[in-house]
C-alpha atoms as a PDB file:
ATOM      1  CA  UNK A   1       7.855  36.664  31.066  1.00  0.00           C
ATOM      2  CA  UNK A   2      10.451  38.669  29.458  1.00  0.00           C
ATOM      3  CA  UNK A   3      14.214  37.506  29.814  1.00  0.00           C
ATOM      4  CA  UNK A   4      17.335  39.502  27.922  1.00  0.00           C
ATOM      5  CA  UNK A   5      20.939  38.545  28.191  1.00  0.00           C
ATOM      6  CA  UNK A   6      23.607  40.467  26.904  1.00  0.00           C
ATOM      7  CA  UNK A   7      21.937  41.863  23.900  1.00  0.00           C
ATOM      8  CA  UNK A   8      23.894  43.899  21.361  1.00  0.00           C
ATOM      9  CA  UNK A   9      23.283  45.410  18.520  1.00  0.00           C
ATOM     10  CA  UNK A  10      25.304  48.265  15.763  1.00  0.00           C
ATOM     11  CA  UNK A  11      24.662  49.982  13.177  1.00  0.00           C
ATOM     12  CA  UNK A  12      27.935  50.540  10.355  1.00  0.00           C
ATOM     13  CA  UNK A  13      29.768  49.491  13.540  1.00  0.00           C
ATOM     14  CA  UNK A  14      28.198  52.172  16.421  1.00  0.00           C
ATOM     15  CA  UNK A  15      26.762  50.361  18.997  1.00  0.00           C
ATOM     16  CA  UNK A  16      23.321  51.287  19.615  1.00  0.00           C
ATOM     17  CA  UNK A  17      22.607  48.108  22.234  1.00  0.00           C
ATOM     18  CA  UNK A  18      25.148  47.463  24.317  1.00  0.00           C
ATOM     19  CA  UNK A  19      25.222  44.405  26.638  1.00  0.00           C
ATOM     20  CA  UNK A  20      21.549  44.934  27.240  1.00  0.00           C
ATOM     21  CA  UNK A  21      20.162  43.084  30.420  1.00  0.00           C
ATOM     22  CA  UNK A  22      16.703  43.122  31.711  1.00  0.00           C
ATOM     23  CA  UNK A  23      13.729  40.715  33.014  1.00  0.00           C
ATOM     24  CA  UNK A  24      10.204  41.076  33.807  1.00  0.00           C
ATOM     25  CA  UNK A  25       7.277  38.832  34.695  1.00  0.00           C
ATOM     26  CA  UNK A  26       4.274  37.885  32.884  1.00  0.00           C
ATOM     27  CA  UNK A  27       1.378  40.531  33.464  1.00  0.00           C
ATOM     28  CA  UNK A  28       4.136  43.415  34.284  1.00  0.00           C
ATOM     29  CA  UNK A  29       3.731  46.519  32.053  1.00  0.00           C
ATOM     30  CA  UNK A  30       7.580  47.943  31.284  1.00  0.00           C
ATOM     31  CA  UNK A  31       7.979  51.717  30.970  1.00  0.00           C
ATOM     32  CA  UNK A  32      10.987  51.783  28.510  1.00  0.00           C
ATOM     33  CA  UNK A  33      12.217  55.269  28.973  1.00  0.00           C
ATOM     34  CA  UNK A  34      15.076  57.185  27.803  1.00  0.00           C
ATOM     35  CA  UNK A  35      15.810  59.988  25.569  1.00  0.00           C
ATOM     36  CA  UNK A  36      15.818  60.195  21.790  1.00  0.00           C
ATOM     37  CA  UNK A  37      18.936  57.877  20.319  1.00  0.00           C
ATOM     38  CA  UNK A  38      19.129  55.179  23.213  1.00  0.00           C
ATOM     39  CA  UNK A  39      18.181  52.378  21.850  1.00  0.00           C
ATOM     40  CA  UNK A  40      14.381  52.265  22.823  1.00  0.00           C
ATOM     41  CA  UNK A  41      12.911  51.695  19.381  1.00  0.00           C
ATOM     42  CA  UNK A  42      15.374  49.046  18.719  1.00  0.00           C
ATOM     43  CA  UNK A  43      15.375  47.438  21.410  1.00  0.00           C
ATOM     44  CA  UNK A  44      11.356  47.462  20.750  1.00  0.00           C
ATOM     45  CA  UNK A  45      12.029  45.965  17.037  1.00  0.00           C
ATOM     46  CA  UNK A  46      14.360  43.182  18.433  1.00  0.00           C
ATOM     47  CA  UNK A  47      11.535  42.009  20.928  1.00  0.00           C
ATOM     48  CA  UNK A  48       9.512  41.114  18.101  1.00  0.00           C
ATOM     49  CA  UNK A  49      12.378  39.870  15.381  1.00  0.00           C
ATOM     50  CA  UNK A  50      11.818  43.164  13.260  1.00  0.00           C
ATOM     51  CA  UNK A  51      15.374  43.824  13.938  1.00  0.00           C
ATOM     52  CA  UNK A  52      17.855  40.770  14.327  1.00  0.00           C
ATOM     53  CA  UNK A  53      20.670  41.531  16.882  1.00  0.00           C
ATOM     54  CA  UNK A  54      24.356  40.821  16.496  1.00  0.00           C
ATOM     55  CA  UNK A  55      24.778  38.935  20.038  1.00  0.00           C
ATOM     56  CA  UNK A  56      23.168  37.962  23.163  1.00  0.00           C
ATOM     57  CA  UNK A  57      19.637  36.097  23.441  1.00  0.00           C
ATOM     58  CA  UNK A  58      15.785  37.254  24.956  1.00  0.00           C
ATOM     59  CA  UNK A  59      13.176  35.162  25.795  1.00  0.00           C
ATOM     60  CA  UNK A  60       9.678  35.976  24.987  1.00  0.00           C
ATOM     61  CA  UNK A  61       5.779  34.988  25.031  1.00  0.00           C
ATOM     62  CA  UNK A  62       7.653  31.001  24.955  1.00  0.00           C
ATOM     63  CA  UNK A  63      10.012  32.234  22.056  1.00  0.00           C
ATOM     64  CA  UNK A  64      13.772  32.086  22.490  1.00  0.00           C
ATOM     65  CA  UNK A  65      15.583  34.656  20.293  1.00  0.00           C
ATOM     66  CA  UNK A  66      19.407  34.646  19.579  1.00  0.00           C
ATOM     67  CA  UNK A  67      22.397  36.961  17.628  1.00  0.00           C
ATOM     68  CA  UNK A  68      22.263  36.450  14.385  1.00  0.00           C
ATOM     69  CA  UNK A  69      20.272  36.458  11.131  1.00  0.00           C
ATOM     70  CA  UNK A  70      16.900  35.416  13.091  1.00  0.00           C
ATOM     71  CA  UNK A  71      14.100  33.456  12.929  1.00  0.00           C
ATOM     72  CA  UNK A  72      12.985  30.983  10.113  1.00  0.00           C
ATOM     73  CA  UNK A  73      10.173  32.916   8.214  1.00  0.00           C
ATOM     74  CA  UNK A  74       7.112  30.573   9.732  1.00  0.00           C
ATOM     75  CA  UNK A  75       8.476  30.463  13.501  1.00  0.00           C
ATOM     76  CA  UNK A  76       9.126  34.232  12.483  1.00  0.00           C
ATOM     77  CA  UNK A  77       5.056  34.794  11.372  1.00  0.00           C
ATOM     78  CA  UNK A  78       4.487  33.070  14.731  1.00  0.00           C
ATOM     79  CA  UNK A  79       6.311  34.734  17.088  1.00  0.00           C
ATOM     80  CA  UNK A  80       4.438  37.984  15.473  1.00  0.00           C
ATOM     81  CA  UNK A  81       1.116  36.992  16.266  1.00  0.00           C
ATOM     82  CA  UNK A  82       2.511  36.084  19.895  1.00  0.00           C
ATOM     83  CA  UNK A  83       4.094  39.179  20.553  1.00  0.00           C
ATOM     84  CA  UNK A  84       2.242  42.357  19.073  1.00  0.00           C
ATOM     85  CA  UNK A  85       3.308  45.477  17.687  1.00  0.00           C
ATOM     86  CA  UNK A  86       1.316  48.988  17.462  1.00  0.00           C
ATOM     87  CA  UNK A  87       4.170  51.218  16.077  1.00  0.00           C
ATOM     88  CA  UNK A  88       4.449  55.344  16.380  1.00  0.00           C
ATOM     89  CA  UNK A  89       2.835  55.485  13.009  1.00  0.00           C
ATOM     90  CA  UNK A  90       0.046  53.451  13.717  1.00  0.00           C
ATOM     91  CA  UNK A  91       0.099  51.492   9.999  1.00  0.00           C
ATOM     92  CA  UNK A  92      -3.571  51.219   9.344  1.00  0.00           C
ATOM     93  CA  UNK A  93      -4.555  50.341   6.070  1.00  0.00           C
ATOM     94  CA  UNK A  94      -6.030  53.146   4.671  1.00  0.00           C
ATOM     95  CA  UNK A  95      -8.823  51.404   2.135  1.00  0.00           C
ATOM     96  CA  UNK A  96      -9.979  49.168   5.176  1.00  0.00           C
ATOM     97  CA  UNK A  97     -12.502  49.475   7.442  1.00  0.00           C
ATOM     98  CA  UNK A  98     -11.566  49.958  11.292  1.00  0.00           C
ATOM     99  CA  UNK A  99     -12.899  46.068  11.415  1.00  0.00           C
ATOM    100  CA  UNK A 100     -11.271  45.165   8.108  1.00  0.00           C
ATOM    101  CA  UNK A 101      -7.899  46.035   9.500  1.00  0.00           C
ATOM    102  CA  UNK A 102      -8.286  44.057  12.603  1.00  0.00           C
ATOM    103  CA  UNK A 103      -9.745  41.068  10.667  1.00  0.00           C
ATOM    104  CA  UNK A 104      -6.815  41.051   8.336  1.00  0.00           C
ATOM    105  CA  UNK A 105      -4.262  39.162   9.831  1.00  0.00           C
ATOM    106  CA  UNK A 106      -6.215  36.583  11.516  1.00  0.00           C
ATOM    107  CA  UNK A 107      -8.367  35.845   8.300  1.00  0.00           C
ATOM    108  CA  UNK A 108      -4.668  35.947   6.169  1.00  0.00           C
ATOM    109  CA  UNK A 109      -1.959  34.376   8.269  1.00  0.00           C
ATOM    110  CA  UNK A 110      -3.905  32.937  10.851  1.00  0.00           C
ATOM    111  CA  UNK A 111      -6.529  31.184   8.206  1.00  0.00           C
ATOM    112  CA  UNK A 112      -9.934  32.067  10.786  1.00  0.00           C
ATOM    113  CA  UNK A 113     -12.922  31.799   9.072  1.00  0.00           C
ATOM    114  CA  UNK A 114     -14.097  35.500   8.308  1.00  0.00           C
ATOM    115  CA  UNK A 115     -17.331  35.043  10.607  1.00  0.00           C
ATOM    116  CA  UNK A 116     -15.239  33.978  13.037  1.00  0.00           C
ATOM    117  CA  UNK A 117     -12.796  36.728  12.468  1.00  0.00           C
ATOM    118  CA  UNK A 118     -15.346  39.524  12.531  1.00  0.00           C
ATOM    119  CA  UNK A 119     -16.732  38.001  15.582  1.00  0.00           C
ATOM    120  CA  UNK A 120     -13.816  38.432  17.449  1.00  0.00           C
ATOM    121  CA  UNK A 121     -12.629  41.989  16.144  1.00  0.00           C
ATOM    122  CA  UNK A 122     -16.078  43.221  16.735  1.00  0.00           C
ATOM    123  CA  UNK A 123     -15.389  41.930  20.405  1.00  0.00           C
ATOM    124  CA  UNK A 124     -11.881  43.511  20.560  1.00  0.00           C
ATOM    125  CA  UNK A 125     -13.204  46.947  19.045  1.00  0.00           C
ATOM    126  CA  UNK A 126     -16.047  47.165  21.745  1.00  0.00           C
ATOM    127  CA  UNK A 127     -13.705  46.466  24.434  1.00  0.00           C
ATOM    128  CA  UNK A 128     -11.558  49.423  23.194  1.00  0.00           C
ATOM    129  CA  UNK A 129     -14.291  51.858  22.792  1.00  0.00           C
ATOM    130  CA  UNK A 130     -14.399  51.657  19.165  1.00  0.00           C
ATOM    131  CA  UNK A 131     -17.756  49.455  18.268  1.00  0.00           C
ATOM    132  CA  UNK A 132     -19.556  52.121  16.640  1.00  0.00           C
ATOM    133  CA  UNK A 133     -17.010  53.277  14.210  1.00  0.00           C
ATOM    134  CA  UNK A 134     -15.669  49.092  12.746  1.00  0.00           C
ATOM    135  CA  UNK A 135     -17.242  50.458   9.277  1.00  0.00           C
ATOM    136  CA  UNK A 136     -15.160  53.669   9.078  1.00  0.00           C
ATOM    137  CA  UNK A 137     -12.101  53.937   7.541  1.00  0.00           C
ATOM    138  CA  UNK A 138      -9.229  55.743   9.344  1.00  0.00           C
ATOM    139  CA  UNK A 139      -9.229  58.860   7.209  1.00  0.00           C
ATOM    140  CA  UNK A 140     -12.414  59.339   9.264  1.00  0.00           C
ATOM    141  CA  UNK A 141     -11.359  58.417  12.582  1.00  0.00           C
ATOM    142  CA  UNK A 142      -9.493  61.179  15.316  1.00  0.00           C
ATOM    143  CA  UNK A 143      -5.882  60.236  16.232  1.00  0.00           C
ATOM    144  CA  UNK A 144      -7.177  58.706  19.734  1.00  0.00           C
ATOM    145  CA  UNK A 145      -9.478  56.390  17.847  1.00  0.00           C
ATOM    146  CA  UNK A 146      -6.833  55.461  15.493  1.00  0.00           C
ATOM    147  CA  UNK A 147      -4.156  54.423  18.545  1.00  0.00           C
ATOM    148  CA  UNK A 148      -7.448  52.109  19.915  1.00  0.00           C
ATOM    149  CA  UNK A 149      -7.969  49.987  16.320  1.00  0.00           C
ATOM    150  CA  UNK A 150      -3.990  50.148  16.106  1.00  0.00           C
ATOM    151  CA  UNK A 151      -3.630  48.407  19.578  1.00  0.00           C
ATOM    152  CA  UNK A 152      -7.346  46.129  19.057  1.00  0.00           C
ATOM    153  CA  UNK A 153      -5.406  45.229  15.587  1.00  0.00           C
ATOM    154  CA  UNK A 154      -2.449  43.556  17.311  1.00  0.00           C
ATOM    155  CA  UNK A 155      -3.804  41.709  19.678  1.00  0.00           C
ATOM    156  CA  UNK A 156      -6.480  40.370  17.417  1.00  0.00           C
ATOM    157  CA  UNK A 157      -4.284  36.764  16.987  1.00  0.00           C
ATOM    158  CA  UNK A 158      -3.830  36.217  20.654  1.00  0.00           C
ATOM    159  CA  UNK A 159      -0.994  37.694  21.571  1.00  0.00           C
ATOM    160  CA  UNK A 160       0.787  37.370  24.808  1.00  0.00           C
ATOM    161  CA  UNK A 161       2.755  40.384  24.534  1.00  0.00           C
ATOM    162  CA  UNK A 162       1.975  43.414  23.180  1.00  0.00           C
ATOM    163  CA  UNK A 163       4.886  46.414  22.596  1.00  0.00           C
ATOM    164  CA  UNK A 164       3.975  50.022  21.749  1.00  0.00           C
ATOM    165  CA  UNK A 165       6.118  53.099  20.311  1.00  0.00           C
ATOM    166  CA  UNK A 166       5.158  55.978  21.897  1.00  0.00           C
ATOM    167  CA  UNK A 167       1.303  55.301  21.956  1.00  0.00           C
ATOM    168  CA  UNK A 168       0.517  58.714  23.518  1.00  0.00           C
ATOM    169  CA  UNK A 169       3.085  60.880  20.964  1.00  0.00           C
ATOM    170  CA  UNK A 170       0.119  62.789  19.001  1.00  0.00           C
ATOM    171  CA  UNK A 171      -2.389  63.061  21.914  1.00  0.00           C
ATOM    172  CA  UNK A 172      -3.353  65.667  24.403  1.00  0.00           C
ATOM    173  CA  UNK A 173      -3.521  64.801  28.113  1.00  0.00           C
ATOM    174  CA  UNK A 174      -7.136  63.667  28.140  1.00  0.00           C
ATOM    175  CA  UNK A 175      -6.761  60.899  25.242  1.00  0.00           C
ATOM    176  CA  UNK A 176      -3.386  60.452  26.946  1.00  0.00           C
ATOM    177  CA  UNK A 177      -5.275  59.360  30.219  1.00  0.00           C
ATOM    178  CA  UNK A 178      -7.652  57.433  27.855  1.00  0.00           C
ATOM    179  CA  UNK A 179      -4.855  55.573  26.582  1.00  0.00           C
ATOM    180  CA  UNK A 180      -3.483  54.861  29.993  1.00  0.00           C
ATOM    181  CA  UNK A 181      -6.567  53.292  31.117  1.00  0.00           C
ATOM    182  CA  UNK A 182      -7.252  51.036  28.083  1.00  0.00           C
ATOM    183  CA  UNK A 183      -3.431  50.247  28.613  1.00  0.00           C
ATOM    184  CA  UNK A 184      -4.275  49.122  32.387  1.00  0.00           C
ATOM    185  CA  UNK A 185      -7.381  46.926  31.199  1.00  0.00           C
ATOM    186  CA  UNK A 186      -5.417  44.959  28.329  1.00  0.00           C
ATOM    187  CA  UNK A 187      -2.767  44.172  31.412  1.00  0.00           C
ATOM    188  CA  UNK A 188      -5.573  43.007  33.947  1.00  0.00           C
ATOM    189  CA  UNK A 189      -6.913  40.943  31.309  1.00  0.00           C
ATOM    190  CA  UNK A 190     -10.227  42.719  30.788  1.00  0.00           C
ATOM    191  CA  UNK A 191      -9.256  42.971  26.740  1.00  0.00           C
ATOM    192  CA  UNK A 192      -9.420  39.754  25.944  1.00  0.00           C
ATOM    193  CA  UNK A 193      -7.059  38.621  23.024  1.00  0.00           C
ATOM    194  CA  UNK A 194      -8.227  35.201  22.580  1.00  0.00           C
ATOM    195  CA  UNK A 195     -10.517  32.764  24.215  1.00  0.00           C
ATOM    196  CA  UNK A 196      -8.091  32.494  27.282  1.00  0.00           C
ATOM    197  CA  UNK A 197      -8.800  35.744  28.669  1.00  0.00           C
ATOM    198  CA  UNK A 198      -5.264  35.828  29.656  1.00  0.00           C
ATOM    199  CA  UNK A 199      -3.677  39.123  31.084  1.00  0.00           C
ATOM    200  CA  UNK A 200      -0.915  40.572  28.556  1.00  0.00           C
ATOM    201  CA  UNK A 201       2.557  41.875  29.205  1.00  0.00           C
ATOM    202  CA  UNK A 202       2.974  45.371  27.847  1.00  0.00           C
ATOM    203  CA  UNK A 203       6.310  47.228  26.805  1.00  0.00           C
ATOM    204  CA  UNK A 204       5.403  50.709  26.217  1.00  0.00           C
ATOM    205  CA  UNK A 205       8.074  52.650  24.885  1.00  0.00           C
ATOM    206  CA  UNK A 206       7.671  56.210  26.336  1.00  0.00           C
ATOM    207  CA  UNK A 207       9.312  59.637  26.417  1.00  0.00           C
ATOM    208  CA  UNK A 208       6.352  60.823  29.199  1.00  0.00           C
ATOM    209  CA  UNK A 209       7.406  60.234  32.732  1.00  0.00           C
ATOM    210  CA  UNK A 210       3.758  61.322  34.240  1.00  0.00           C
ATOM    211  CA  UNK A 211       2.296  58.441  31.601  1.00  0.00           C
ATOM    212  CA  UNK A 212       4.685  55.779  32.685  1.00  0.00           C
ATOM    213  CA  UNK A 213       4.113  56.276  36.431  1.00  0.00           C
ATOM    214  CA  UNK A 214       0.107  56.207  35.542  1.00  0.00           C
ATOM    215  CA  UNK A 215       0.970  52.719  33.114  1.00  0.00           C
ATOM    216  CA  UNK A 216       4.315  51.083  34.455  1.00  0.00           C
ATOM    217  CA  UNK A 217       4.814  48.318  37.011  1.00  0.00           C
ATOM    218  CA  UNK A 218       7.802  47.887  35.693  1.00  0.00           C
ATOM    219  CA  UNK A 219      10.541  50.484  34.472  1.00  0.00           C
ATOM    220  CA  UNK A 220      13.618  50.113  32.043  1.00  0.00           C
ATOM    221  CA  UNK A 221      15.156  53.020  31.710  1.00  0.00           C
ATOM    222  CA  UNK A 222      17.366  53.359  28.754  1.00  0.00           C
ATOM    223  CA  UNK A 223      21.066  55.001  28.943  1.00  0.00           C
ATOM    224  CA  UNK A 224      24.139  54.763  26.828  1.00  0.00           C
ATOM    225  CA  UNK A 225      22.808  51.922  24.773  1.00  0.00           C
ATOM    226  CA  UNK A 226      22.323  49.681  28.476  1.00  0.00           C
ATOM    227  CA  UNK A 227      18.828  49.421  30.696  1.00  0.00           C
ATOM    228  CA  UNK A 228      19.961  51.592  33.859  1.00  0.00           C
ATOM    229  CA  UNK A 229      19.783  50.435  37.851  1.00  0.00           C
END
């Protein structure tokens, strides 16, 4: 599950989270809405120790986070692999492969064996659509196809959690409802991130109301720096 107390956090002194409260159980996929400057992204980066936050404390994937400077770097790399991050810009590494890039961290931080490795991200890229294209680089891959190794990429480790920023922001409304469904079938567990087979809890930040009624079971929405209701 997903626990915050109290969490605050400024920037040059402006508050930008303010006394932040929120739960949500294990499985749940949270709509974080609001509109541009409330906090969403932040409160995103926090969840994941991106961003350490001046007060408070959130529980996550069996992580306890407090205010402060953060986690030490290793319990740091590990709550990263727990807890999984597709950002706005999606991040791929241009001079990989679609299967290079979801190899990567496993093969680097995680030390798996590359067979191994390749095993599993051919398995994550077939469950997101994307098994034909693991030798082609993202220069040659549409935006839709992109968002799919982005999100098979950061689950590859066996996460628990996964967070997105604005997954659907560059899409038209059929990849949208594309993205919705592969969104659905990494929170029922039929995406496997590791051998467990586990169902994920997703936090997908969102400015689309008609995408987080199709995705959400759970909705934060974000005013004044605080998660409303």
């Amino acid at each position: 599950m997903i626990r915050i107390r109290g969490l605050r956090k400024s920037y040059g002194g402006a508050p930008v989270l303010d006394d932040v409260h929120a739960e949500a159980p294990a499985g749940s996929v949270v709509a974080l809405l609001g509109s541009s400057g409330r906090g969403k992204s932040t409160l995103l980066r926090c969840l994941n120790g991106l961003t350490p936050f001046d007060a408070g404390e959130l529980e996550i994937a069996g992580f306890r986070l407090q205010g402060g400077p953060g986690l030490p770097s290793g319990e740091l790399l590990r709550l990263r692999a727990a807890v999984g991050m597709v950002f706005q810009e999606l991040h791929l590494f241009p001079h990989l492969t679609a299967l290079e890039n979801v190899t990567l961290a496993p093969r680097v931080v995680g030390k798996v064996a590359r067979a191994e490795a390749e095993r599993h991200a051919r398995s994550l890229l077939e469950h997101v659509g994307m098994a034909d294209r693991a030798d082609a680089r993202p220069s040659a891959l549409s935006g839709g196809q992109k968002q799919r190794v982005a999100i098979a990429r950061a689950v590859a480790q066996g996460a628990r959690v996964l967070l997105l920023d604005e997954p659907t922001s560059a899409l038209d409304a059929s990849l949208r409802a594309d993205v919705a469904e592969l969104l659905r079938k990494l929170a029922r567990g039929d995406v496997a991130s590791s051998s467990s087979s586990q169902p994920l809890t997703l936090v997908v930040v969102t400015h689309d109301e008609r995408f987080a009624e199709a995705v959400g079971t759970v909705w934060w929405r974000m005013e004044r720096g605080r998660i409303a209701g």
